[in-house]
PDB file of N, CA and C in Angstrom:
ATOM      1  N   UNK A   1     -24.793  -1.485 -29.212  1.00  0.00           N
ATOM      2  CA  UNK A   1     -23.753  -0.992 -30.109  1.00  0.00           C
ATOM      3  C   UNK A   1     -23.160  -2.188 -30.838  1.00  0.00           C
ATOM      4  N   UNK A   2     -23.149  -2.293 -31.797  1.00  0.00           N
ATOM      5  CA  UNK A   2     -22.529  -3.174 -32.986  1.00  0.00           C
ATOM      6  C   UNK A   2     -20.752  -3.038 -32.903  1.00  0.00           C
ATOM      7  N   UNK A   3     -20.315  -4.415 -33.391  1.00  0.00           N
ATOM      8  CA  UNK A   3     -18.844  -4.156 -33.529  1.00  0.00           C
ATOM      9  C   UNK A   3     -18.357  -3.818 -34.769  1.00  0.00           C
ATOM     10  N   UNK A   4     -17.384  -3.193 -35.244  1.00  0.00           N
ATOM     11  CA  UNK A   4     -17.091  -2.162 -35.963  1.00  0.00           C
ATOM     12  C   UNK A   4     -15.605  -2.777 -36.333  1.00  0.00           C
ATOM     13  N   UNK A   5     -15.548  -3.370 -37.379  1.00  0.00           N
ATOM     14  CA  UNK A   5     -13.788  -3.605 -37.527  1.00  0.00           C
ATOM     15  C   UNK A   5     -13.141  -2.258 -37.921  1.00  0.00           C
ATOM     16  N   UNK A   6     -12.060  -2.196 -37.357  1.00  0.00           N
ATOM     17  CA  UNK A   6     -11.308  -0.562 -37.270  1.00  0.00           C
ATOM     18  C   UNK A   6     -10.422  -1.036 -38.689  1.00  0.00           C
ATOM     19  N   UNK A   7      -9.924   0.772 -39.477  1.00  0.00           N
ATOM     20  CA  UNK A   7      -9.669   0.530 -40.385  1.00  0.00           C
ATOM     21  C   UNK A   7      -8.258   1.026 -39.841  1.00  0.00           C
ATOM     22  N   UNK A   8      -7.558   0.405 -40.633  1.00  0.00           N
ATOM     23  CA  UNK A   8      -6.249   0.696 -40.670  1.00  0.00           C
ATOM     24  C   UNK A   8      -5.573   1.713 -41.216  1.00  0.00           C
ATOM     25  N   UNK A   9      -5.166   2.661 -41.201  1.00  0.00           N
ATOM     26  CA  UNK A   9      -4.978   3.749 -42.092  1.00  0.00           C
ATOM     27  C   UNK A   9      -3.724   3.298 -42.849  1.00  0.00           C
ATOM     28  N   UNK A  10      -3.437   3.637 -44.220  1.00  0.00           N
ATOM     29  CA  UNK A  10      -1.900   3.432 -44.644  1.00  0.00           C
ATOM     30  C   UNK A  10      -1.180   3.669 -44.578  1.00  0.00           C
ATOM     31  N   UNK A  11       0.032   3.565 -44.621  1.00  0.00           N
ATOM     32  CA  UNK A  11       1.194   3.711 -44.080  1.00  0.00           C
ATOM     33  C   UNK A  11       2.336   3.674 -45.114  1.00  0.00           C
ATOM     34  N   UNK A  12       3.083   4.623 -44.763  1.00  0.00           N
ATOM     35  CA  UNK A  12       4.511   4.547 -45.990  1.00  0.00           C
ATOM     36  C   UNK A  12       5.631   4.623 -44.488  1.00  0.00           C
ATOM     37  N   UNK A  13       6.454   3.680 -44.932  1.00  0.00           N
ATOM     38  CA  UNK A  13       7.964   2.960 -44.415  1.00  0.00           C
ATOM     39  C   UNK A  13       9.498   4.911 -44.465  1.00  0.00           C
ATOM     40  N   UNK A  14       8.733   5.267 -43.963  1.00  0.00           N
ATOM     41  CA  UNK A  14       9.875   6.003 -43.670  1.00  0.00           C
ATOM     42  C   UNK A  14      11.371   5.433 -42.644  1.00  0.00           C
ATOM     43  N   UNK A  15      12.578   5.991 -43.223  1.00  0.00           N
ATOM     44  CA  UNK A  15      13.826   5.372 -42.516  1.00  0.00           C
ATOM     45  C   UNK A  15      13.941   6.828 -41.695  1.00  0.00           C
ATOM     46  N   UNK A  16      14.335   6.934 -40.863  1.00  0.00           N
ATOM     47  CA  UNK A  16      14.757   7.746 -40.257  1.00  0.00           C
ATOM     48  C   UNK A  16      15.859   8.054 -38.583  1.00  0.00           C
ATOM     49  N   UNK A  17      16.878   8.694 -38.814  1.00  0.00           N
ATOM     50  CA  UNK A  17      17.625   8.784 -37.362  1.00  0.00           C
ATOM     51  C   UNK A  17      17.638   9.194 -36.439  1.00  0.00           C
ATOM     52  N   UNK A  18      18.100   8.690 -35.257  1.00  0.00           N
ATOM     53  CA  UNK A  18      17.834   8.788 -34.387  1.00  0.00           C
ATOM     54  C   UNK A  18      18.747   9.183 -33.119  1.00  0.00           C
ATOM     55  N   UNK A  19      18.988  10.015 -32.679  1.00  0.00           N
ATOM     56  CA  UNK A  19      19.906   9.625 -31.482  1.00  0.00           C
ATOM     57  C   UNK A  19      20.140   8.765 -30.881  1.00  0.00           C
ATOM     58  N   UNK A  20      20.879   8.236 -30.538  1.00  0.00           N
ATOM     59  CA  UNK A  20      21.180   7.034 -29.125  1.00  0.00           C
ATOM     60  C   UNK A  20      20.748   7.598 -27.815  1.00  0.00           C
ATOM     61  N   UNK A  21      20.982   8.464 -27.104  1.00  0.00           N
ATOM     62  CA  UNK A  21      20.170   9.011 -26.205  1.00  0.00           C
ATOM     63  C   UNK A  21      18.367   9.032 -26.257  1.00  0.00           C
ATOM     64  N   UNK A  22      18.304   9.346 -27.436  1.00  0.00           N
ATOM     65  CA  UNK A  22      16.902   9.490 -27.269  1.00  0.00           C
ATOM     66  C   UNK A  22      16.294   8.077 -27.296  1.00  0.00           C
ATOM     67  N   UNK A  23      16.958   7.535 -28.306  1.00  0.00           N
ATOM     68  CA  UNK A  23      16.382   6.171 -28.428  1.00  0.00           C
ATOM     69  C   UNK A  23      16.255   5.415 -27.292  1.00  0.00           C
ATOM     70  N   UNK A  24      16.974   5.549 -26.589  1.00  0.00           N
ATOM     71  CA  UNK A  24      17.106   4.583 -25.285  1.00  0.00           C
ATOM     72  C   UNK A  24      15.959   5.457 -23.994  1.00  0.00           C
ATOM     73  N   UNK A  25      15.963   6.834 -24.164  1.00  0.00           N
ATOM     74  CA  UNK A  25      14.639   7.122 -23.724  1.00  0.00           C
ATOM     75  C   UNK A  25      13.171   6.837 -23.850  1.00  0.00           C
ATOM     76  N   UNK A  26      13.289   6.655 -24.824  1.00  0.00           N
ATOM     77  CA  UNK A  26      11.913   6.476 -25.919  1.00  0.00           C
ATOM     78  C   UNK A  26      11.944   5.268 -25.224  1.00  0.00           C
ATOM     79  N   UNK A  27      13.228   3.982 -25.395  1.00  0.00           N
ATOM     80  CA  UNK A  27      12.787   2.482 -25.041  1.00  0.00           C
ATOM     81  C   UNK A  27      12.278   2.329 -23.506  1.00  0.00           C
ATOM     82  N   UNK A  28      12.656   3.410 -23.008  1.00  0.00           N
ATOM     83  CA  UNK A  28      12.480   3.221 -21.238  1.00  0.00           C
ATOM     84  C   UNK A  28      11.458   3.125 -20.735  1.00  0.00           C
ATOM     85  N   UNK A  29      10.088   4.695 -22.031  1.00  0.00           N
ATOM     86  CA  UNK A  29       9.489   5.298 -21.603  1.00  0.00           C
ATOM     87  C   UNK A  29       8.930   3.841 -21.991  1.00  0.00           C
ATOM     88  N   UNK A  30       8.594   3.382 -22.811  1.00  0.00           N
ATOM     89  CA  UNK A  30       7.438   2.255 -23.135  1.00  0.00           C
ATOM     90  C   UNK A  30       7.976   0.895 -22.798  1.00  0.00           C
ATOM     91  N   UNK A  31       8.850   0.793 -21.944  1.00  0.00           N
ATOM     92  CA  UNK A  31       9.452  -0.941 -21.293  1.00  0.00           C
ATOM     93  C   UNK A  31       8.037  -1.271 -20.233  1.00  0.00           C
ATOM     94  N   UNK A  32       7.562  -2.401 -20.872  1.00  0.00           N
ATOM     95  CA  UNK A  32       6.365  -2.545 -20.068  1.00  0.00           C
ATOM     96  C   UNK A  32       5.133  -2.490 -20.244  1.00  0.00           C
ATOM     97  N   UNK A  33       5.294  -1.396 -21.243  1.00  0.00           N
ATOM     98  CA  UNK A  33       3.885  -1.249 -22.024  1.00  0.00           C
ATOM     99  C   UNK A  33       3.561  -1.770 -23.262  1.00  0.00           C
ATOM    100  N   UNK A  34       1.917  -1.680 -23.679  1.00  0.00           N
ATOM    101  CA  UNK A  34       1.743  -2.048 -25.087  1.00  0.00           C
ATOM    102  C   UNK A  34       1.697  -1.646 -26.164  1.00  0.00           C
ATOM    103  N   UNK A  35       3.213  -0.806 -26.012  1.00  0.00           N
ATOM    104  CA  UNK A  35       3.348   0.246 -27.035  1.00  0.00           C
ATOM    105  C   UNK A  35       4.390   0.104 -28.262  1.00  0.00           C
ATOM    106  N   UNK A  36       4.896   0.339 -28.988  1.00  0.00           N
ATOM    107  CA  UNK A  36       5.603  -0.467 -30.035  1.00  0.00           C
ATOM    108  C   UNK A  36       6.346   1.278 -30.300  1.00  0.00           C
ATOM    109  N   UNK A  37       7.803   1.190 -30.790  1.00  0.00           N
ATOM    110  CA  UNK A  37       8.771   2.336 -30.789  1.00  0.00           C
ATOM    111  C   UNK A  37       7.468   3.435 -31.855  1.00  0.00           C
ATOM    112  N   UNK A  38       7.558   2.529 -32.822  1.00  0.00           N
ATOM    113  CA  UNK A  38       6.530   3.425 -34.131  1.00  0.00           C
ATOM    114  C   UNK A  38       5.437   4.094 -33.595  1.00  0.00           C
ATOM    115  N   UNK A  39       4.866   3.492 -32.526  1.00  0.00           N
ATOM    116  CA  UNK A  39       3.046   3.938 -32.081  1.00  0.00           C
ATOM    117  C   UNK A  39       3.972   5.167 -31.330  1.00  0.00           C
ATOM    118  N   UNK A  40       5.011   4.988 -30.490  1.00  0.00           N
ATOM    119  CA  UNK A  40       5.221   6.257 -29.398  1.00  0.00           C
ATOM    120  C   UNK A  40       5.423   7.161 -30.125  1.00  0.00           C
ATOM    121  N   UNK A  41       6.732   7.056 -31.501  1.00  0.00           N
ATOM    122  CA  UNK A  41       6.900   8.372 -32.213  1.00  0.00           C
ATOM    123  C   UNK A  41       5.601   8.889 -33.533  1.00  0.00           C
ATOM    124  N   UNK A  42       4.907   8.039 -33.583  1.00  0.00           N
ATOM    125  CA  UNK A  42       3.486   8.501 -34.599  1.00  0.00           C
ATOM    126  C   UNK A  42       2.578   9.471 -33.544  1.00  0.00           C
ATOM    127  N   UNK A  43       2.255   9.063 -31.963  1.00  0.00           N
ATOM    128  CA  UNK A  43       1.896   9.617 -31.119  1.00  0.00           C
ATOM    129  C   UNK A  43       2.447  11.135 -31.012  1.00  0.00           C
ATOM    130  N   UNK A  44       3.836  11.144 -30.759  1.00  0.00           N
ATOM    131  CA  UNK A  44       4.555  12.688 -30.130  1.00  0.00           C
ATOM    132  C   UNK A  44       4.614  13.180 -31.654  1.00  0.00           C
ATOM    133  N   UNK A  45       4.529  12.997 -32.725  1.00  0.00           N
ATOM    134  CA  UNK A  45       5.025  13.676 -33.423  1.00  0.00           C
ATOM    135  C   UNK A  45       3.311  14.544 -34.010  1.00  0.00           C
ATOM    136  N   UNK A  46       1.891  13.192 -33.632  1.00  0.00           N
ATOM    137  CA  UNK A  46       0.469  14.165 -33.888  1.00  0.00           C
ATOM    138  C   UNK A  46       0.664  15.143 -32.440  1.00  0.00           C
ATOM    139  N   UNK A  47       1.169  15.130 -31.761  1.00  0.00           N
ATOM    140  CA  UNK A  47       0.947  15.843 -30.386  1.00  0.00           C
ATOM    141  C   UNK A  47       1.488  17.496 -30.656  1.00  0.00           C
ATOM    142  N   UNK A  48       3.241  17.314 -31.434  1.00  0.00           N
ATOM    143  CA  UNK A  48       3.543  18.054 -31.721  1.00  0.00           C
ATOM    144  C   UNK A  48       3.022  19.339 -32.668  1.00  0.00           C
ATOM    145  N   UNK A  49       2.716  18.168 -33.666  1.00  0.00           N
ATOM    146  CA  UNK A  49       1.651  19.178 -34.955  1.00  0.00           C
ATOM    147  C   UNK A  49       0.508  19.781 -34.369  1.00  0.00           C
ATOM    148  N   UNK A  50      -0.179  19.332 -33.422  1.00  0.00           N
ATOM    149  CA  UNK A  50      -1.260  19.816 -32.579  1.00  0.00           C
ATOM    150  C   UNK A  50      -0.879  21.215 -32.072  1.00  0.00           C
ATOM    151  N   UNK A  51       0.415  21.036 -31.430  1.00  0.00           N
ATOM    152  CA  UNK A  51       0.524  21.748 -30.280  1.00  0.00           C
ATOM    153  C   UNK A  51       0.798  23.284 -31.017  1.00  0.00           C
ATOM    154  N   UNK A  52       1.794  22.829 -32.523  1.00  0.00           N
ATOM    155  CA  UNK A  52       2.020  23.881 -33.456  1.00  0.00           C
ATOM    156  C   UNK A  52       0.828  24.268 -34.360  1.00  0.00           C
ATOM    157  N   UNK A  53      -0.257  24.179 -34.752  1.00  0.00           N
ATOM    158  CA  UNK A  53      -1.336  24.219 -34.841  1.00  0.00           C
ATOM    159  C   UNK A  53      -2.275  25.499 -33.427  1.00  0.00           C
ATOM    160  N   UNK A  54      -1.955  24.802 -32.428  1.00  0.00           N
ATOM    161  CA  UNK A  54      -2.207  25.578 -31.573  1.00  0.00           C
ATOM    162  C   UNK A  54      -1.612  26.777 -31.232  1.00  0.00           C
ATOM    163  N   UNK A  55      -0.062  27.139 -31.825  1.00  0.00           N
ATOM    164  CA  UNK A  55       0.446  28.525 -31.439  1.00  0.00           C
ATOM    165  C   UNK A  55       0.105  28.819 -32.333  1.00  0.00           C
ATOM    166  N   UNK A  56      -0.284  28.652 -33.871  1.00  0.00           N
ATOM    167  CA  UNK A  56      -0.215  29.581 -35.181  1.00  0.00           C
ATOM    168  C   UNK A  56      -1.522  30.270 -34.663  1.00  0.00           C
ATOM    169  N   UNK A  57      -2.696  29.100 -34.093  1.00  0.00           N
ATOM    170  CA  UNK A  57      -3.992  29.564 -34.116  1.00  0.00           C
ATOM    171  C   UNK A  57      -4.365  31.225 -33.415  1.00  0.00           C
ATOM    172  N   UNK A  58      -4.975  32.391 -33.890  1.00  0.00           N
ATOM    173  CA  UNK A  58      -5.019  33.444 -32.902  1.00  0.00           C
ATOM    174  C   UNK A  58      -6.246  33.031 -31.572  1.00  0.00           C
ATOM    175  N   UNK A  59      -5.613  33.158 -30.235  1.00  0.00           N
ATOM    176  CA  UNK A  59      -6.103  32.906 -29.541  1.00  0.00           C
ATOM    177  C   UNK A  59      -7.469  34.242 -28.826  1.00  0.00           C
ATOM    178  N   UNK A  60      -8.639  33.888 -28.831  1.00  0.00           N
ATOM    179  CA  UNK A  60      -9.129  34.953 -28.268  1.00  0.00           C
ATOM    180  C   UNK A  60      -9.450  35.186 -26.935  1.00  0.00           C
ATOM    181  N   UNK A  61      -8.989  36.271 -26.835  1.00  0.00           N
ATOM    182  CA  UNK A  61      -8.892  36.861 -25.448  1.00  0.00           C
ATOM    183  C   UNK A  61      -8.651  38.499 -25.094  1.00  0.00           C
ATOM    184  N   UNK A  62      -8.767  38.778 -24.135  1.00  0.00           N
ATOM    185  CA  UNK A  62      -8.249  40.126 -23.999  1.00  0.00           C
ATOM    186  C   UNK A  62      -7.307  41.073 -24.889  1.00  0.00           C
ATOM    187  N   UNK A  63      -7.696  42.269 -25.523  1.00  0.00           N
ATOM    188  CA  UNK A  63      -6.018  42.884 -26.414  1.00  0.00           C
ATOM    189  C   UNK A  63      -5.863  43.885 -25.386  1.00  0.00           C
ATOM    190  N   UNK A  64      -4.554  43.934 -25.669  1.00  0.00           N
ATOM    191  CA  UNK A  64      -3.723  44.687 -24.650  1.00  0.00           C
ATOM    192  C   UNK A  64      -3.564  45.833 -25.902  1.00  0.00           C
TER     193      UNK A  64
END
């Protein structure tokens, strides 16, 4: 397997607020790790769209 330089995708500088509670959660969850505030909330926020993605989707299964 060949090495592959990864592409960077682009990025636009959104400002955005935050709770103090949360923020200090968010810092807890990644104290330690090699995770940077931006990577955790770019992470939960594809997780989220996923997850909403996943209720719109009709699920098949049994009709009642």
């Amino acid at each position: 397997m060949s090495f592959k330089i990864p592409n960077i995708p682009p990025t636009t500088n959104k400002g955005i607020r935050f709770p103090n509670d949360l923020i200090e959660q968010v810092e807890e969850a990644i104290r330690g790790r090699d995770c940077t505030f931006s990577a955790f909330v770019v992470a939960a926020v594809r997780a989220a769209l996923e997850s909403l993605e996943e209720e719109q989707t009709p699920q098949d299964g049994p009709e009642e």
